[in-house]
Protein backbone atom coordinates (compact mmCIF):
# COMPACT_ATOMS: atom_id res chain seq x y z
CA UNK A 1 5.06 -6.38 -6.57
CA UNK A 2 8.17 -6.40 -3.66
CA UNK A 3 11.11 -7.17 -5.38
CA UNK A 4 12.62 -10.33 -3.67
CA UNK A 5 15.97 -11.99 -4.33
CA UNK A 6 16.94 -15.02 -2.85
CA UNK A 7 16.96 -15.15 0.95
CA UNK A 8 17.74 -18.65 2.17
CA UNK A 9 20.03 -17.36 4.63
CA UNK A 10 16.78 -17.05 6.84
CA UNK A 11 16.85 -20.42 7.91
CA UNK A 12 20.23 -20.19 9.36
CA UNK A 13 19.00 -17.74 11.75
CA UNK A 14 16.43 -20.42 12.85
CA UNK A 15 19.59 -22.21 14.67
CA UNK A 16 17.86 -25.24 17.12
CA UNK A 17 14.36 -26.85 17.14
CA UNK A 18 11.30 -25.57 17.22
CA UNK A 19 9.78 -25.26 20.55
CA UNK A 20 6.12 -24.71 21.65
CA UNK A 21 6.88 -21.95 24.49
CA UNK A 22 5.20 -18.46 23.19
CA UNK A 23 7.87 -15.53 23.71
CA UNK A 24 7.93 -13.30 26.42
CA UNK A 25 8.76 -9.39 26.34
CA UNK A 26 12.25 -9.13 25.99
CA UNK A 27 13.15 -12.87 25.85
CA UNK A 28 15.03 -14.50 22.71
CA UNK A 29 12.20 -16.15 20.53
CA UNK A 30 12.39 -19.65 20.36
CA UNK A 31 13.94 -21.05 16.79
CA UNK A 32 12.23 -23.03 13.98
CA UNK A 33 15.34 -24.51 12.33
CA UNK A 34 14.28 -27.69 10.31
CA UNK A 35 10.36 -27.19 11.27
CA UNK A 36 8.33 -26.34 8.51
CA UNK A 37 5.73 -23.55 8.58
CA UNK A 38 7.17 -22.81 11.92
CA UNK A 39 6.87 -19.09 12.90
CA UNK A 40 9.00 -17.24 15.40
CA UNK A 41 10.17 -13.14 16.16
CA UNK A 42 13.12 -11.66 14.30
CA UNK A 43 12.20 -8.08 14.93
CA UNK A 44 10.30 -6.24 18.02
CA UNK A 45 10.48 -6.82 22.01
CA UNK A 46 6.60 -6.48 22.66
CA UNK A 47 7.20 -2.80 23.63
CA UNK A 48 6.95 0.58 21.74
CA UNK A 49 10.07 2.60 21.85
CA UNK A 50 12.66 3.37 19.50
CA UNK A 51 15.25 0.56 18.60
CA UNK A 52 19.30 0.96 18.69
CA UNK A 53 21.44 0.50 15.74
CA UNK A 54 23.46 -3.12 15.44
CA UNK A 55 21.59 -5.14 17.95
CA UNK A 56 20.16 -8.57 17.20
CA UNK A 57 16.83 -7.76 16.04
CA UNK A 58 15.01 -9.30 18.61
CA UNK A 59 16.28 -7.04 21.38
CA UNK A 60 15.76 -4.15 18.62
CA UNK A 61 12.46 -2.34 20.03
CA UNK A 62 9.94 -1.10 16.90
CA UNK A 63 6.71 0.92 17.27
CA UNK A 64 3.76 -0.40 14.94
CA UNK A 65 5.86 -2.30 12.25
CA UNK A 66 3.23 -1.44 9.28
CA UNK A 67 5.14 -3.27 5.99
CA UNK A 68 8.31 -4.04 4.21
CA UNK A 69 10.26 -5.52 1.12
CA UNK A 70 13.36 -7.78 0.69
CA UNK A 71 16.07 -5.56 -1.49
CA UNK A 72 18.38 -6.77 -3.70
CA UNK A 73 21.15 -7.48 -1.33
CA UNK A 74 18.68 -9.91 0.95
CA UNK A 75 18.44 -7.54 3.83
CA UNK A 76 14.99 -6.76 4.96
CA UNK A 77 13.73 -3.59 4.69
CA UNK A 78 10.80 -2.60 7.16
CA UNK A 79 8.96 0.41 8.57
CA UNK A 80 8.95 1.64 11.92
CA UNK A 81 5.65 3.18 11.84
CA UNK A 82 5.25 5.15 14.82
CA UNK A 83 9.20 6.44 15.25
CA UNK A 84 8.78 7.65 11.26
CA UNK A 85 11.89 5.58 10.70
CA UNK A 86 12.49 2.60 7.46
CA UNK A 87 14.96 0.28 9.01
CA UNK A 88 16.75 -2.61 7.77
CA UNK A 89 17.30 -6.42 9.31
CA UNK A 90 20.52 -8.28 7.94
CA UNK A 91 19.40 -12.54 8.20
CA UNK A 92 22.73 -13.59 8.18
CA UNK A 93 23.56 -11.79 11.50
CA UNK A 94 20.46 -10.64 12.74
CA UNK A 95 21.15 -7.11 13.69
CA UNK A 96 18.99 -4.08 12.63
CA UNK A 97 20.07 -0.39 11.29
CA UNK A 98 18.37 2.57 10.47
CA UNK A 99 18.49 3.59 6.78
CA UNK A 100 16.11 6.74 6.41
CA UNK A 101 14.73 8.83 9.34
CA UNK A 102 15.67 10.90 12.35
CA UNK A 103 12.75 9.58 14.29
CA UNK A 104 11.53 13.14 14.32
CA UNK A 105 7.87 14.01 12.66
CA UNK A 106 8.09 15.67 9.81
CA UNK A 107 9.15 16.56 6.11
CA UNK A 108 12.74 16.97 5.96
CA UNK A 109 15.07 15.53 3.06
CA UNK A 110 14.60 16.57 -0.23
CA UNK A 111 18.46 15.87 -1.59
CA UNK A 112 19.49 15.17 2.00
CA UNK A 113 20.90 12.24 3.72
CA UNK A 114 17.84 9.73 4.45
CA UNK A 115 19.52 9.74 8.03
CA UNK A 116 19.35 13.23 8.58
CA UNK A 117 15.30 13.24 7.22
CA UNK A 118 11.89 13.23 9.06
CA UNK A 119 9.16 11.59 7.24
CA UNK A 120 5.48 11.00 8.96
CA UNK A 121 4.28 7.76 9.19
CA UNK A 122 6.30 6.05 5.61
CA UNK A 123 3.98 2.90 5.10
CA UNK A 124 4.86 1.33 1.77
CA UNK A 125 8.46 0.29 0.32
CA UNK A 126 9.44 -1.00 -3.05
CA UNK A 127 12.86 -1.30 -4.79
CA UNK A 128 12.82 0.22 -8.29
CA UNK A 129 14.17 -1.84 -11.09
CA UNK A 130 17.24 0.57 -10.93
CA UNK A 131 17.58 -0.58 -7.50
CA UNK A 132 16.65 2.32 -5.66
CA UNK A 133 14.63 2.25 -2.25
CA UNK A 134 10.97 4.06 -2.84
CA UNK A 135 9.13 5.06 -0.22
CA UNK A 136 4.85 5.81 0.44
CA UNK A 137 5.39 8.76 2.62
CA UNK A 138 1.51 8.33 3.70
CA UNK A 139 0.98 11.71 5.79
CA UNK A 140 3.64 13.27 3.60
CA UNK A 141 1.04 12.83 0.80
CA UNK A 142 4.49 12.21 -1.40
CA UNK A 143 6.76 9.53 -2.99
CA UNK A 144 10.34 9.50 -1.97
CA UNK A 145 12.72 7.79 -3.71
CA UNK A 146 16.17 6.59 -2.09
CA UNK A 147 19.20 6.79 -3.94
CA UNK A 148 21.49 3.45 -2.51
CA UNK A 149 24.26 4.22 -3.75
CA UNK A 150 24.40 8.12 -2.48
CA UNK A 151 21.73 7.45 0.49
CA UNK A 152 20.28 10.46 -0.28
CA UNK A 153 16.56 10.69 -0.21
CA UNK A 154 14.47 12.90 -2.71
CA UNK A 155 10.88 13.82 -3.25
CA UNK A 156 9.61 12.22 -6.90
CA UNK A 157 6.03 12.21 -6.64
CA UNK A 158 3.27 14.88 -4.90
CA UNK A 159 3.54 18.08 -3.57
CA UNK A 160 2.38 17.16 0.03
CA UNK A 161 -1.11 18.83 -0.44
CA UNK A 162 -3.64 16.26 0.37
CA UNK A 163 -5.35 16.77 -2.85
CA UNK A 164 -6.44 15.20 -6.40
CA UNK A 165 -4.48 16.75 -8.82
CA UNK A 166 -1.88 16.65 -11.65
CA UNK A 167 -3.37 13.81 -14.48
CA UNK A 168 -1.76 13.84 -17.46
CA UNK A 169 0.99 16.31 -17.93
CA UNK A 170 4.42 15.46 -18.93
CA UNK A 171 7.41 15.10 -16.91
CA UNK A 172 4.34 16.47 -13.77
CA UNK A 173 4.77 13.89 -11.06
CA UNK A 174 6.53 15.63 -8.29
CA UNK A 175 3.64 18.43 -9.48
CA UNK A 176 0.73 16.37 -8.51
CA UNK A 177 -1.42 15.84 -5.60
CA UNK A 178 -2.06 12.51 -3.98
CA UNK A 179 -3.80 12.03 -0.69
CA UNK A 180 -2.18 9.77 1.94
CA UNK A 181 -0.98 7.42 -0.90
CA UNK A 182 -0.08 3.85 0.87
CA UNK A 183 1.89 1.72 -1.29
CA UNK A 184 3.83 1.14 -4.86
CA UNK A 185 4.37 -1.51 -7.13
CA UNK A 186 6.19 -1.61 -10.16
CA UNK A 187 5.30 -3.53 -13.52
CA UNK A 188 7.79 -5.05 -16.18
CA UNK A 189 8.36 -1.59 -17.76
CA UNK A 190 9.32 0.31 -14.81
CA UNK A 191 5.71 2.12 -14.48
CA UNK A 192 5.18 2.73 -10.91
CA UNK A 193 1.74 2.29 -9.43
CA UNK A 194 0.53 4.29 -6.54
CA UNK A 195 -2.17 3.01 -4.35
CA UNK A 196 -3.74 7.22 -3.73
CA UNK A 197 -5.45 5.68 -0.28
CA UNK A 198 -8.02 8.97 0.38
CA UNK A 199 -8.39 9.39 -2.99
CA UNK A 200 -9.76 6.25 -3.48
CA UNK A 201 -7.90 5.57 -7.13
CA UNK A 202 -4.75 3.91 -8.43
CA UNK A 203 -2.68 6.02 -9.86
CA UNK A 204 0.36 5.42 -12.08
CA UNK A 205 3.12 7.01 -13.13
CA UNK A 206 4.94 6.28 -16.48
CA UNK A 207 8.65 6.34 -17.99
CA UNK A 208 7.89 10.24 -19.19
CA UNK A 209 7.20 11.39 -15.13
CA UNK A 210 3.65 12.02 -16.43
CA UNK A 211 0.70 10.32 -13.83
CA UNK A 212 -2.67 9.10 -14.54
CA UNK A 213 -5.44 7.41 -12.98
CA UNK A 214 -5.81 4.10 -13.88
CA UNK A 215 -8.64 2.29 -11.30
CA UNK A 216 -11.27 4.60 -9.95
CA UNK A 217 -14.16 6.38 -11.37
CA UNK A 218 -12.56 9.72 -12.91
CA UNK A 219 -14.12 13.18 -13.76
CA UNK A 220 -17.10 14.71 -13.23
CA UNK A 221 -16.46 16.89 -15.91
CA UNK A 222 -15.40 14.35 -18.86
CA UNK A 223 -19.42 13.57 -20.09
CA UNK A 224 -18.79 10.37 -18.52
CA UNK A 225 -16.11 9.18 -20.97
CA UNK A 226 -14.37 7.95 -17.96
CA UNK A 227 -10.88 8.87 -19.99
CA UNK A 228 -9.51 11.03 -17.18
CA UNK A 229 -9.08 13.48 -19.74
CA UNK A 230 -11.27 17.16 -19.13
CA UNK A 231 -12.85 19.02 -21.84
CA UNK A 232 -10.71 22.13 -23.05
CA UNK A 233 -11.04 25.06 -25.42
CA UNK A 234 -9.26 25.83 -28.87
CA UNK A 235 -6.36 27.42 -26.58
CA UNK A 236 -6.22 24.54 -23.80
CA UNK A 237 -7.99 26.15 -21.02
CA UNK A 238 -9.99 23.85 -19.08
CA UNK A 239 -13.70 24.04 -19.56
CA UNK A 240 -17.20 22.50 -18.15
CA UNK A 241 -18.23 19.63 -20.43
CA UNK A 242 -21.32 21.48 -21.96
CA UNK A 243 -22.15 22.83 -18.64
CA UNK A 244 -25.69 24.60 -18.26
CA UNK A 245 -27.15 25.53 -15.10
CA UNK A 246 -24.99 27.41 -12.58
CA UNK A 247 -24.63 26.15 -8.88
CA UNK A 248 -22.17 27.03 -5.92
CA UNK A 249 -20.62 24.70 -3.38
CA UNK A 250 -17.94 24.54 -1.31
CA UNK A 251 -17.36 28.62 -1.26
CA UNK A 252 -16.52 27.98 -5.02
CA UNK A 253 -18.75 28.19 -8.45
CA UNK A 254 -19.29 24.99 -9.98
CA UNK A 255 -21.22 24.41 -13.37
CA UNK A 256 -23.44 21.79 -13.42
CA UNK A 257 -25.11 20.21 -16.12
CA UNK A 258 -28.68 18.34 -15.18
CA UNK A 259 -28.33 16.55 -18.41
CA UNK A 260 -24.67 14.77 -18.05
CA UNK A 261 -24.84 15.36 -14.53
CA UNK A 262 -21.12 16.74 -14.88
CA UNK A 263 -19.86 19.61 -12.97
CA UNK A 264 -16.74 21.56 -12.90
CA UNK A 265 -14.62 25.24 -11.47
CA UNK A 266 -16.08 28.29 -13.47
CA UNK A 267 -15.83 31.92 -12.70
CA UNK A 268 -18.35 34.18 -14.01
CA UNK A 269 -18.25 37.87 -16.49
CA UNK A 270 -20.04 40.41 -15.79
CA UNK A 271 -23.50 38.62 -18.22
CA UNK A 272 -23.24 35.80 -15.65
CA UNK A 273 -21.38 33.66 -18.35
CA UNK A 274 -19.03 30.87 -17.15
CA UNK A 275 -15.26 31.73 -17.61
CA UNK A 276 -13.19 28.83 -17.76
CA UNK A 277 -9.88 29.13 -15.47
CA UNK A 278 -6.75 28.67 -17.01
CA UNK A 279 -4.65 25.52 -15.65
CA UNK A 280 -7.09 24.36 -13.35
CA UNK A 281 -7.93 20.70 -13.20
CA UNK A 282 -11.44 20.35 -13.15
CA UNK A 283 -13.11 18.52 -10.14
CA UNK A 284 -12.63 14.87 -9.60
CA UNK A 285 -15.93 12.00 -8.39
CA UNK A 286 -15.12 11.69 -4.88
CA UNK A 287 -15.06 7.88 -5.47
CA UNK A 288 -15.47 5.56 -3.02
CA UNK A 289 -18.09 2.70 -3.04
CA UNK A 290 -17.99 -0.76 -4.82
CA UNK A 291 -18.62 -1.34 -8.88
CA UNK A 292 -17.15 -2.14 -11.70
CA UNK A 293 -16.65 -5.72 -12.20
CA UNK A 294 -15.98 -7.06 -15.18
CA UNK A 295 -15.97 -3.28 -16.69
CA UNK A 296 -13.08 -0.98 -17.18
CA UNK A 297 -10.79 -0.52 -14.09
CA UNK A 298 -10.69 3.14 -15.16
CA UNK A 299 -14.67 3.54 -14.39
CA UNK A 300 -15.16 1.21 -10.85
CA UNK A 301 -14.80 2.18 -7.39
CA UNK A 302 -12.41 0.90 -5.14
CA UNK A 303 -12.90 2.25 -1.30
CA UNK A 304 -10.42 3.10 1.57
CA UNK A 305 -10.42 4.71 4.74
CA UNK A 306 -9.71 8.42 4.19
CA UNK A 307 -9.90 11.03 7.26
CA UNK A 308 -6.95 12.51 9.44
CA UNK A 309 -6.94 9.62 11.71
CA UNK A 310 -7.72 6.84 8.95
CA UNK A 311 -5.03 3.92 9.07
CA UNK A 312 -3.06 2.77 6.50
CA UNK A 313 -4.84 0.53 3.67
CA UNK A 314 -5.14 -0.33 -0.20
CA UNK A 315 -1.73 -1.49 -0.77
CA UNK A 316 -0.55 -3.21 -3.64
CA UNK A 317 0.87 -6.43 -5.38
CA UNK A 318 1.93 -6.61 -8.99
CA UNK A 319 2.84 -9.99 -10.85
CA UNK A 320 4.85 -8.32 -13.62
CA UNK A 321 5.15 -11.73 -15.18
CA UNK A 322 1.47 -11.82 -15.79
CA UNK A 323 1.07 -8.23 -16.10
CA UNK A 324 -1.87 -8.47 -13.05
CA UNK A 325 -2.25 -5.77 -10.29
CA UNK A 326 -3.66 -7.13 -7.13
CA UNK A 327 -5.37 -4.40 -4.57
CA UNK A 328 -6.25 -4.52 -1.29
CA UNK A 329 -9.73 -3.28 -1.62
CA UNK A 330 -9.92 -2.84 2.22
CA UNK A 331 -13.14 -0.63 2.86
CA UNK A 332 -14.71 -2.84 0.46
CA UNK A 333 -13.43 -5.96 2.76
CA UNK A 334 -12.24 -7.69 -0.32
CA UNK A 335 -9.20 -8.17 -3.05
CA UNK A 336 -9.79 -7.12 -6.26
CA UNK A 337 -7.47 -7.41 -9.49
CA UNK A 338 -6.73 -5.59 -12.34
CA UNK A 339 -5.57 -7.27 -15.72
CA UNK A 340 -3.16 -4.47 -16.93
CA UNK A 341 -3.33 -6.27 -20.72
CA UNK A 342 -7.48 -5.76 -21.00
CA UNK A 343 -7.58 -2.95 -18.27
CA UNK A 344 -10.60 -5.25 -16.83
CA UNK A 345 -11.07 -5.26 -12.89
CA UNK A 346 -12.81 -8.42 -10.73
CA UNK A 347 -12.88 -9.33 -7.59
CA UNK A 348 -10.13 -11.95 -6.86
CA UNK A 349 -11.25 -12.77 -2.63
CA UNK A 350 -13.84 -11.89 -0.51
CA UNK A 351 -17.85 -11.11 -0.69
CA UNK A 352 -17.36 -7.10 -1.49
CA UNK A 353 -19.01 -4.33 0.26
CA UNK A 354 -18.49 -1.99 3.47
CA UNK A 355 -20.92 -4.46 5.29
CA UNK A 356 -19.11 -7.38 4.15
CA UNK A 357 -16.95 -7.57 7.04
CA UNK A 358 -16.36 -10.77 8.37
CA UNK A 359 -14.42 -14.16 8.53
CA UNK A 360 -15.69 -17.24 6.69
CA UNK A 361 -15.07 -19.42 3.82
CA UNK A 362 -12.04 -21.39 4.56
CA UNK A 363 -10.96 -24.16 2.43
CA UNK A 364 -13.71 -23.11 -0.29
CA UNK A 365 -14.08 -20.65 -2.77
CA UNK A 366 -11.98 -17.09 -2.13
CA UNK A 367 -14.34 -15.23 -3.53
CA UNK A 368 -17.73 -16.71 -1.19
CA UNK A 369 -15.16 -16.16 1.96
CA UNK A 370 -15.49 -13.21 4.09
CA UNK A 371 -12.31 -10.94 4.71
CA UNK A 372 -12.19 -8.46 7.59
CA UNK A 373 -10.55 -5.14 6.53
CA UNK A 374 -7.54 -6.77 4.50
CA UNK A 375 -5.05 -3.83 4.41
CA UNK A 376 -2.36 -6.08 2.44
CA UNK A 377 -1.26 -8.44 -0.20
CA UNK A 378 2.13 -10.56 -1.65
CA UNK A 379 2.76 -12.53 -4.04
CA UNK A 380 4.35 -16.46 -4.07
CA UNK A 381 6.54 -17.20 -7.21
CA UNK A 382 3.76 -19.62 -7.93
CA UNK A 383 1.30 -17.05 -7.96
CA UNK A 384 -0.82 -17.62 -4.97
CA UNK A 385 -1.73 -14.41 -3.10
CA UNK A 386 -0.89 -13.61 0.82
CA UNK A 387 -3.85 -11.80 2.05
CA UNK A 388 -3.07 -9.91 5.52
CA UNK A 389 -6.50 -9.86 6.93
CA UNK A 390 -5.96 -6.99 9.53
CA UNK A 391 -9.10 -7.54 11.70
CA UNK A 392 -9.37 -11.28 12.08
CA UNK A 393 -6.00 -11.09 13.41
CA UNK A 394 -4.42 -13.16 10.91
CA UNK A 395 -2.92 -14.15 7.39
CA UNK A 396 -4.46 -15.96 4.34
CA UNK A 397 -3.62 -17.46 1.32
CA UNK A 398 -5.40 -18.11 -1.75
CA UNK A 399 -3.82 -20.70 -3.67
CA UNK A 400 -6.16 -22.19 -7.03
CA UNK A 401 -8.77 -20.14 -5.86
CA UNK A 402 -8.85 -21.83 -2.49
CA UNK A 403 -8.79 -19.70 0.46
CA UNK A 404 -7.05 -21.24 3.41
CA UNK A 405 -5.19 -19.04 6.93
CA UNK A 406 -1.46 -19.06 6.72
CA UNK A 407 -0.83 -17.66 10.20
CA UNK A 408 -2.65 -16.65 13.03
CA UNK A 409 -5.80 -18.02 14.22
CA UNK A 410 -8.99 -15.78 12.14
CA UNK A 411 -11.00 -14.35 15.02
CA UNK A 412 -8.85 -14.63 17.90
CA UNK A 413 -6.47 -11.18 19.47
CA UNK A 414 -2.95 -11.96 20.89
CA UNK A 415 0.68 -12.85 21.02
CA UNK A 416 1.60 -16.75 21.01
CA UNK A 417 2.80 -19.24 19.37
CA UNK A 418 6.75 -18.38 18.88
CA UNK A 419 8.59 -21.83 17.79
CA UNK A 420 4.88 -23.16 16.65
CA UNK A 421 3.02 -23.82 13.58
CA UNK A 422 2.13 -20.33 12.72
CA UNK A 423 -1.33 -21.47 12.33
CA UNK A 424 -1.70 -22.05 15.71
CA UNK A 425 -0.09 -18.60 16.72
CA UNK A 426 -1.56 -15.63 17.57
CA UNK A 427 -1.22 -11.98 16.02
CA UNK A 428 -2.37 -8.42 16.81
CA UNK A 429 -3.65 -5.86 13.80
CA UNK A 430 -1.49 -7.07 11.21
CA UNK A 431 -0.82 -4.68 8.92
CA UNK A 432 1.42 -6.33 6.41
CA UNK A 433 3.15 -9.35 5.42
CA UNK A 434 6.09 -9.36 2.78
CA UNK A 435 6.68 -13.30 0.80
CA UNK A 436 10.39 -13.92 -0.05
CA UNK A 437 11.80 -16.01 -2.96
CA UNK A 438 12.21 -19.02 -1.41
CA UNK A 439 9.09 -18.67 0.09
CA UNK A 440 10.08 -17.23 3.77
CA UNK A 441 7.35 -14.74 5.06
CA UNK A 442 7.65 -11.88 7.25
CA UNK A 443 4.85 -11.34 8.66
CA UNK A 444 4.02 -7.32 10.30
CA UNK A 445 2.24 -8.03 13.69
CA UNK A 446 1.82 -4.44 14.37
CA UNK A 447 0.25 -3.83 17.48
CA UNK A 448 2.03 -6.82 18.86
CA UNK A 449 5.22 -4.55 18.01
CA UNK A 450 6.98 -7.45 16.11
CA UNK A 451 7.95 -8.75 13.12
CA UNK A 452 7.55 -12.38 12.81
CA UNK A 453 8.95 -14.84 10.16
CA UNK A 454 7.25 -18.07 8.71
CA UNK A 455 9.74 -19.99 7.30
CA UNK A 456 8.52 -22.24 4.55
């Protein structure tokens, strides 16, 4: 879940009526003051390029705005995608600043100034309950963490190899391996969820540092438990869960066993007998697919884009009150959730399944409409779920299990609408949309460069 605190101040920005004109490049958006559901730009000229410090932020250029969060001093916090930059928009007098990021590629800033780091491609921001900035540093394959009070950034989670890795040991985080992870949330007791995008899993990571997998089919070496926990020795070595038959596979020996159908590292003595390798975590299911409903989180399948030029995906929501985790299940063109109490998965919107792809369904049931690679979700303080439904150019909400479009118009490609209903605008590739307490949402139209506001 974004932490939000109270943002009325919005509206002031929204200083004379709402007009029906749709913004040009480089003009001054049109206002929304007194109109309700009115949407107009705050952020983003139309162009890419890379935006000055303390300009009003509609003269502030951004490249691909993918996501961002409201802190705890009502500023906005939002990534600039393409210039590897996490900026910041102040409501109360419009202007934008850089807070982490050179604008250079990169991996630079492990106990450095955030302005003096290079990330590549950040693409998911949460506040910590301690309120520090945290940061999905998607090709970094790592979780940074900003300290506000220092601005100094610092590595917390993942090595940077794109890998599976690290389950389960104490105090291990910054030890393990993610793959392009995409978003966090955080839960009532700190724990910090990671949506692990290639992987295909959520992962989370607990008060002790230690990470586990907690939705996605786990180990092929675990006899099926599905308790993300390998089989070991009497002196904790790692070994094949009563592994028979020998096979080889990706320029490493694997054992396989025909009867569990489990398979795992081994090296072989000079018999031909499996030796198992100290400290190595045994191969993970690649994952992927659709299943589990109404099962264990721990044994579905959740699916995501994955390869070098995959986009971003699978974020996160988390209603802390209700202890419910809320995915975007976006290769799998659907929502699911997660009851953290039971540890039981559903599907909460959308007809699930790679070729489920579409747009239908609204003003009926959520989960009989069709969603169209959703890559995002929010929260309301009521509950109802913002849906950003990346290719039907447009938002959704589901509200009492209704599904309805909040902005945009499903279906149709384009910029419009500034100082209109924002259901009669027009968006390009949203990739995000962040709700604020009083109900104001930003809205990440990311190929249209911008970052528009809905106010309620």
């Amino acid at each position: 879940m974004k932490i939000r605190t109270e943002l009325a101040s919005v509206v002031a920005l929204l200083a004379a009526g709402c007009q029906t004109a749709a913004t040009q490049e480089g003009d001054q958006p049109p206002s929304c003051a007194g109109q309700s559901h009115c949407i107009t730009t705050v952020i983003g000229t139309g162009y890419e390029a890379f935006g000055d410090e303390g300009i009003p932020g509609w003269q502030s250029p951004t490249y691909w705005p993918q996501d961002g969060v409201v802190g705890p001093n009502g500023l906005l916090y939002y990534i600039d995608w393409n210039n590897h930059r996490i900026r910041s928009w102040d409501p109360k007098t419009q202007l934008t600043a850089t807070i982490v990021g050179t604008g250079e590629l990169g991996d630079l800033g492990g106990g450095e100034p955030a302005l003096e780091s290079h990330l590549n491609h950040p693409t998911g921001l949460a506040f910590a309950p301690n309120g520090d900035l945290i940061i999905a540093a998607w090709h970094n394959s790592k979780i940074k963490r900003v300290n506000m009070a220092t601005g100094v950034l610092e590595d917390i989670c993942g090595t940077g190899a794109r890998a599976y890795v690290g389950d389960g040991v104490v105090g291990g985080a910054k030890k393990a391996k993610m793959d392009l992870p995409s978003s966090i949330a955080f839960d009532a007791k700190g724990t910090m969820f990671i949506s692990d995008q290639a992987n295909e899993r959520i992962r989370a990571v607990d008060s002790q540092d230690t990470i586990t997998t907690v939705v996605g089919d786990l180990w092929w070496t675990d006899n099926k438990r599905h308790d993300g926990k390998a089989c070991t020795d009497a002196s904790g070595n790692y070994t094949n869960c009563g592994a028979k038959v020998l096979v080889s596979k990706d320029k490493a020996v694997w054992v396989y066993d025909s009867a569990t159908d489990t398979a795992g590292h081994a090296s072989l003595d000079s018999a031909g007998a499996p030796i198992p390798y100290t400290g190595l975590i045994p191969i993970p299911d690649l994952g992927g697919g659709y299943s589990g409903d109404g099962g264990p989180a721990a044994t579905a399948h959740i699916q995501s884009p994955k390869s070098q030029s995959a986009e971003p995906a699978g974020r996160l929501a988390l209603d802390a009150t209700r202890n419910l985790l809320y995915i975007a299940d976006t290769g799998n063109n659907c929502v699911r959730i997660v009851d953290l109490t039971t540890g039981v998965i559903d599907t909460f919107a959308g007809t699930c399944g790679a070729d489920k792809g579409g747009y239908s369904g609204d003003g009926g049931d959520a989960k009989s409409a069709q969603l169209n690679v959703p890559s995002d979700v929010d929260l309301f303080a009521d509950g109802s779920l913002l849906i950003t439904d990346t290719m039907n150019d447009c938002v959704r909400k589901v509200s009492g299990g209704k599904i309805t479009t909040f902005a945009g118009q499903c279906g149709k490609i384009g910029f419009a609408g500034d100082g209109s209903d924002a259901s009669q605008a027009l968006l390009n590739r949203p990739f995000g949309a962040t709700v604020a307490p009083d109900g104001t949402v930003y809205v990440y139209d990311t190929h249209n460069n911008r970052v528009r506001v809905v106010v309620p």
